[in-house]
N, C-alpha and C. Protein backbone atom coordinates (compact mmCIF):
# COMPACT_ATOMS: atom_id res chain seq x y z
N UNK A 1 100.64 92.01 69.15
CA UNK A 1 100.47 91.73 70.56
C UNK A 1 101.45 90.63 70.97
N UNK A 2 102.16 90.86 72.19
CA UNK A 2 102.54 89.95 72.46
C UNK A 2 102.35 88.53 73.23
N UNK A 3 102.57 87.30 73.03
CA UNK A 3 101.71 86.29 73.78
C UNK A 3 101.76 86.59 75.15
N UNK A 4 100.82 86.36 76.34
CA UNK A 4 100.75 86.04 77.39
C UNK A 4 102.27 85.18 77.94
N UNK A 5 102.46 84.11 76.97
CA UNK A 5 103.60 83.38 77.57
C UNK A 5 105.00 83.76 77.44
N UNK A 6 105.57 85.32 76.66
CA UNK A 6 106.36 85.66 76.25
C UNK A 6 107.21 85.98 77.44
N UNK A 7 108.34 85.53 77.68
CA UNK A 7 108.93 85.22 78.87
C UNK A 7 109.88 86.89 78.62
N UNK A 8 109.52 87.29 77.86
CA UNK A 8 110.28 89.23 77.88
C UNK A 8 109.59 90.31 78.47
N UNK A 9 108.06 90.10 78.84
CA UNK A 9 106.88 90.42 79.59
C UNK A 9 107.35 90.57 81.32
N UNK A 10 108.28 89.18 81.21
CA UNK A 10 107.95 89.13 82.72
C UNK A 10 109.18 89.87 83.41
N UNK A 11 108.84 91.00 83.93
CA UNK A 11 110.08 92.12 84.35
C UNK A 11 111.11 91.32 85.53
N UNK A 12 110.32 90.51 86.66
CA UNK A 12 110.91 90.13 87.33
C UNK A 12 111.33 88.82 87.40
N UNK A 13 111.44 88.15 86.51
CA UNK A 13 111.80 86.77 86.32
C UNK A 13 112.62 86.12 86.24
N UNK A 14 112.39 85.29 87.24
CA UNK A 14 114.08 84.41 87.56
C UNK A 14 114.14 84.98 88.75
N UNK A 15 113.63 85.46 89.52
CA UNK A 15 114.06 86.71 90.81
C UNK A 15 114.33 85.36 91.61
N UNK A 16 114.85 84.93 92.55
CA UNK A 16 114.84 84.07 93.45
C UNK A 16 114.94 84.53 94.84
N UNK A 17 113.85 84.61 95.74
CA UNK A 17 113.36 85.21 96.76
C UNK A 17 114.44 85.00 97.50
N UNK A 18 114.84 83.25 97.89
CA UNK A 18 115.67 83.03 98.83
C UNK A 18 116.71 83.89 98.32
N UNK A 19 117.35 84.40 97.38
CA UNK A 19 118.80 85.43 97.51
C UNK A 19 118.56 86.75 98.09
N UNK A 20 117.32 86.98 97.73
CA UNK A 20 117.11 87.88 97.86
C UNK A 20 116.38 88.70 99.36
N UNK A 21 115.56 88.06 99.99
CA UNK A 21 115.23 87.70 101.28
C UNK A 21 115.97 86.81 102.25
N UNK A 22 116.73 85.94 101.83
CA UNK A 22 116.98 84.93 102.43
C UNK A 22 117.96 85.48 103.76
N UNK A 23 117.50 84.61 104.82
CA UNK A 23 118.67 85.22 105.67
C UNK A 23 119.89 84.69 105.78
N UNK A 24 120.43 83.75 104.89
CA UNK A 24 121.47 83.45 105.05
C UNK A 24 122.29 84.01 103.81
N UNK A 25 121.95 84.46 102.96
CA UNK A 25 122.93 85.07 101.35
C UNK A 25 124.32 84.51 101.55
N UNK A 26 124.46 83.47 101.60
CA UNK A 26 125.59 82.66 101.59
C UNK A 26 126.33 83.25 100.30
N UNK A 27 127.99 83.03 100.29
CA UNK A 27 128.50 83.58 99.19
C UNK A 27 128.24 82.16 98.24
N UNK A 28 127.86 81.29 98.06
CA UNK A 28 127.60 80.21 97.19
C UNK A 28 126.06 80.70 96.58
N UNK A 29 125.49 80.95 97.20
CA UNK A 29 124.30 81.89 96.50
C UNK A 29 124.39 82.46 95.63
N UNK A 30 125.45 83.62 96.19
CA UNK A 30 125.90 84.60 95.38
C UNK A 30 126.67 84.35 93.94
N UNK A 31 127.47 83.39 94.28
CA UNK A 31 128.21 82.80 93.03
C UNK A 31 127.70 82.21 91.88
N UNK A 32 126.46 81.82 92.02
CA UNK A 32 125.63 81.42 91.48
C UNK A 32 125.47 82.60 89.93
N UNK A 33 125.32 82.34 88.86
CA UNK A 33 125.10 83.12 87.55
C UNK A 33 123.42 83.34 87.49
N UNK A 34 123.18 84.50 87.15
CA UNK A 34 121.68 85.35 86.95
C UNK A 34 121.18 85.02 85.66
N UNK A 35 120.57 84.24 85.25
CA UNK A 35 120.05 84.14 84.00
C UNK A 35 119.80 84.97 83.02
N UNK A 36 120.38 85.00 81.68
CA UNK A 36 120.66 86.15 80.68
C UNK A 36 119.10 86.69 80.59
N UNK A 37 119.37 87.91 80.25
CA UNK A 37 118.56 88.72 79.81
C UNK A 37 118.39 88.88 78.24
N UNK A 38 117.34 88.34 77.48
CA UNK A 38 117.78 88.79 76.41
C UNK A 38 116.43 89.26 76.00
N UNK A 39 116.72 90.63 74.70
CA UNK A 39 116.00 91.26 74.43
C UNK A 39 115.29 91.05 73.34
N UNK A 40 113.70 91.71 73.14
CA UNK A 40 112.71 90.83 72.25
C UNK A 40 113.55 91.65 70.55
N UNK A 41 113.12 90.98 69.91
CA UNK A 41 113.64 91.36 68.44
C UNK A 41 112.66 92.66 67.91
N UNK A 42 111.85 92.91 68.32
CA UNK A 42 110.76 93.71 67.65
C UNK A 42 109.98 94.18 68.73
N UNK A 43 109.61 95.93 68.83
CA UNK A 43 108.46 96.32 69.69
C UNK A 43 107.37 95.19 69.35
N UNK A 44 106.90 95.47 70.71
CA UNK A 44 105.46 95.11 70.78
C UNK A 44 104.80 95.54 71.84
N UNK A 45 103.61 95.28 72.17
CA UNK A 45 102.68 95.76 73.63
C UNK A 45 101.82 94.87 73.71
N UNK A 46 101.68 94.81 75.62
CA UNK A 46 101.39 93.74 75.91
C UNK A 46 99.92 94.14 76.29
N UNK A 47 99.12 93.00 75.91
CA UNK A 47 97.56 93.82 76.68
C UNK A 47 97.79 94.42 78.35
N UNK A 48 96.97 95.03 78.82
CA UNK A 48 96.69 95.25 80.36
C UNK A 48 96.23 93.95 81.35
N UNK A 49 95.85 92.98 80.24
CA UNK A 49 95.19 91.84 81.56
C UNK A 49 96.31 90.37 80.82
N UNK A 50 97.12 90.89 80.23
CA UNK A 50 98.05 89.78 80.16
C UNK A 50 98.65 89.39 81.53
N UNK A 51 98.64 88.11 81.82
CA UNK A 51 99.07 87.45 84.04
C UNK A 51 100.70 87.84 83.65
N UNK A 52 101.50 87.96 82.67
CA UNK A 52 102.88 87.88 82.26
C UNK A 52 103.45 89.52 82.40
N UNK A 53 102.75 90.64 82.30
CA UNK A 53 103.15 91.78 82.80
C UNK A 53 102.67 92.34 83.66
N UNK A 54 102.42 91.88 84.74
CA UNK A 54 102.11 91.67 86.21
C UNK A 54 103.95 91.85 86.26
N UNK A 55 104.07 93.26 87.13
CA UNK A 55 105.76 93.12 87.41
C UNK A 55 106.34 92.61 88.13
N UNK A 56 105.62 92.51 89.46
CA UNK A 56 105.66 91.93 90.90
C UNK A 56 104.97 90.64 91.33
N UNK A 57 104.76 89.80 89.69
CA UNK A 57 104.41 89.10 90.13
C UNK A 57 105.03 87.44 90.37
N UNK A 58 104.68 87.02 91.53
CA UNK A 58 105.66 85.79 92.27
C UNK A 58 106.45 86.50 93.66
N UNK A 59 106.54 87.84 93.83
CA UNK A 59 106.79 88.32 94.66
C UNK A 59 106.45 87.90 95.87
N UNK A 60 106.66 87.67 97.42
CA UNK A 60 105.92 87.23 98.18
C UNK A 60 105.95 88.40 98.94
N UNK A 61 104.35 89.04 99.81
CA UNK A 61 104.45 89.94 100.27
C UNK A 61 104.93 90.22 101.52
N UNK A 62 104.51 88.66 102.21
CA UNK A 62 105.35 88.46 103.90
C UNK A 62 106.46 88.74 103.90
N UNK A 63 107.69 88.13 102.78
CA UNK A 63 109.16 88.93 102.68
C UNK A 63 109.36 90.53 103.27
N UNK A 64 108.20 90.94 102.29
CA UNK A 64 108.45 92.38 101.55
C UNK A 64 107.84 93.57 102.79
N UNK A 65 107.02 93.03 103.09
CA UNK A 65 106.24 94.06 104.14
C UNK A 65 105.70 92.81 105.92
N UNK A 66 106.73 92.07 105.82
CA UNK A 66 106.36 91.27 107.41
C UNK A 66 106.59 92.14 108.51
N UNK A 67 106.26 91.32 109.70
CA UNK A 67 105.72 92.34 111.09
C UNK A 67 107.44 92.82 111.87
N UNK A 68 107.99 91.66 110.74
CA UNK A 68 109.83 92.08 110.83
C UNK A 68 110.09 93.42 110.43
N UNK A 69 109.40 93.83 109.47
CA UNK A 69 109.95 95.15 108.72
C UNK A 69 110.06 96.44 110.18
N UNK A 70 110.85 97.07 110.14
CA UNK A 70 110.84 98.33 111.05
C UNK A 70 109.90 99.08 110.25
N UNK A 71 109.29 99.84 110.97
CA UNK A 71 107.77 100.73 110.83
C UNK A 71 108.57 102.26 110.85
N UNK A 72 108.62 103.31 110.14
CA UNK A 72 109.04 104.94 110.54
C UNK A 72 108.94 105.35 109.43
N UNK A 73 108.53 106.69 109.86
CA UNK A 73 107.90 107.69 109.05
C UNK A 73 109.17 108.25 108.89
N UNK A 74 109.02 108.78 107.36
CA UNK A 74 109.98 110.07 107.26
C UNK A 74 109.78 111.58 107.20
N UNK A 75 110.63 112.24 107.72
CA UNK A 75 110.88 113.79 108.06
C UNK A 75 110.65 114.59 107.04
N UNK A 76 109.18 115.20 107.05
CA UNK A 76 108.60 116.05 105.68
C UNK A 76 110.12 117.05 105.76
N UNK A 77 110.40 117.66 104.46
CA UNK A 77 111.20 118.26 104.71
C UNK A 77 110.89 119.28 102.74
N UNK A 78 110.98 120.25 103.72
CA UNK A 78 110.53 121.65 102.97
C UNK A 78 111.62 122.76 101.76
């Protein structure tokens, strides 16, 4: 099992909202380096109620779905 605190758990981590939401994405933002990814040495699996594989989690939902978002359906299409 892997620990709760195993920072390879956490799918979205390091995400930084302001680049990503932010309304200004300044190119100094951008320039900025993404923190390595590195991969665990050995399978493992994580329980279901581990808080660390939560994928979305730290996400904020006002970003993601605010009264900003445009609202429309899409065109069933057969």
């Amino acid at each position: 099992m892997a620990r709760s605190t195993d920072p390879s758990y956490e799918t979205l981590r390091g995400l930084d909202n302001a680049k990503v939401f932010g309304d200004d994405k300044s190119a100094e933002a951008k320039q900025q380096p993404s923190p390595e990814f590195k991969a665990p040495s050995a399978v493992q699996v994580a329980r279901s109620t581990d808080p660390s594989y939560e994928t979305l989690r730290g996400l904020n939902n006002a970003d993601v779905f605010g009264k900003n978002k445009v609202s429309y359906s899409r065109p069933i299409v057969s």
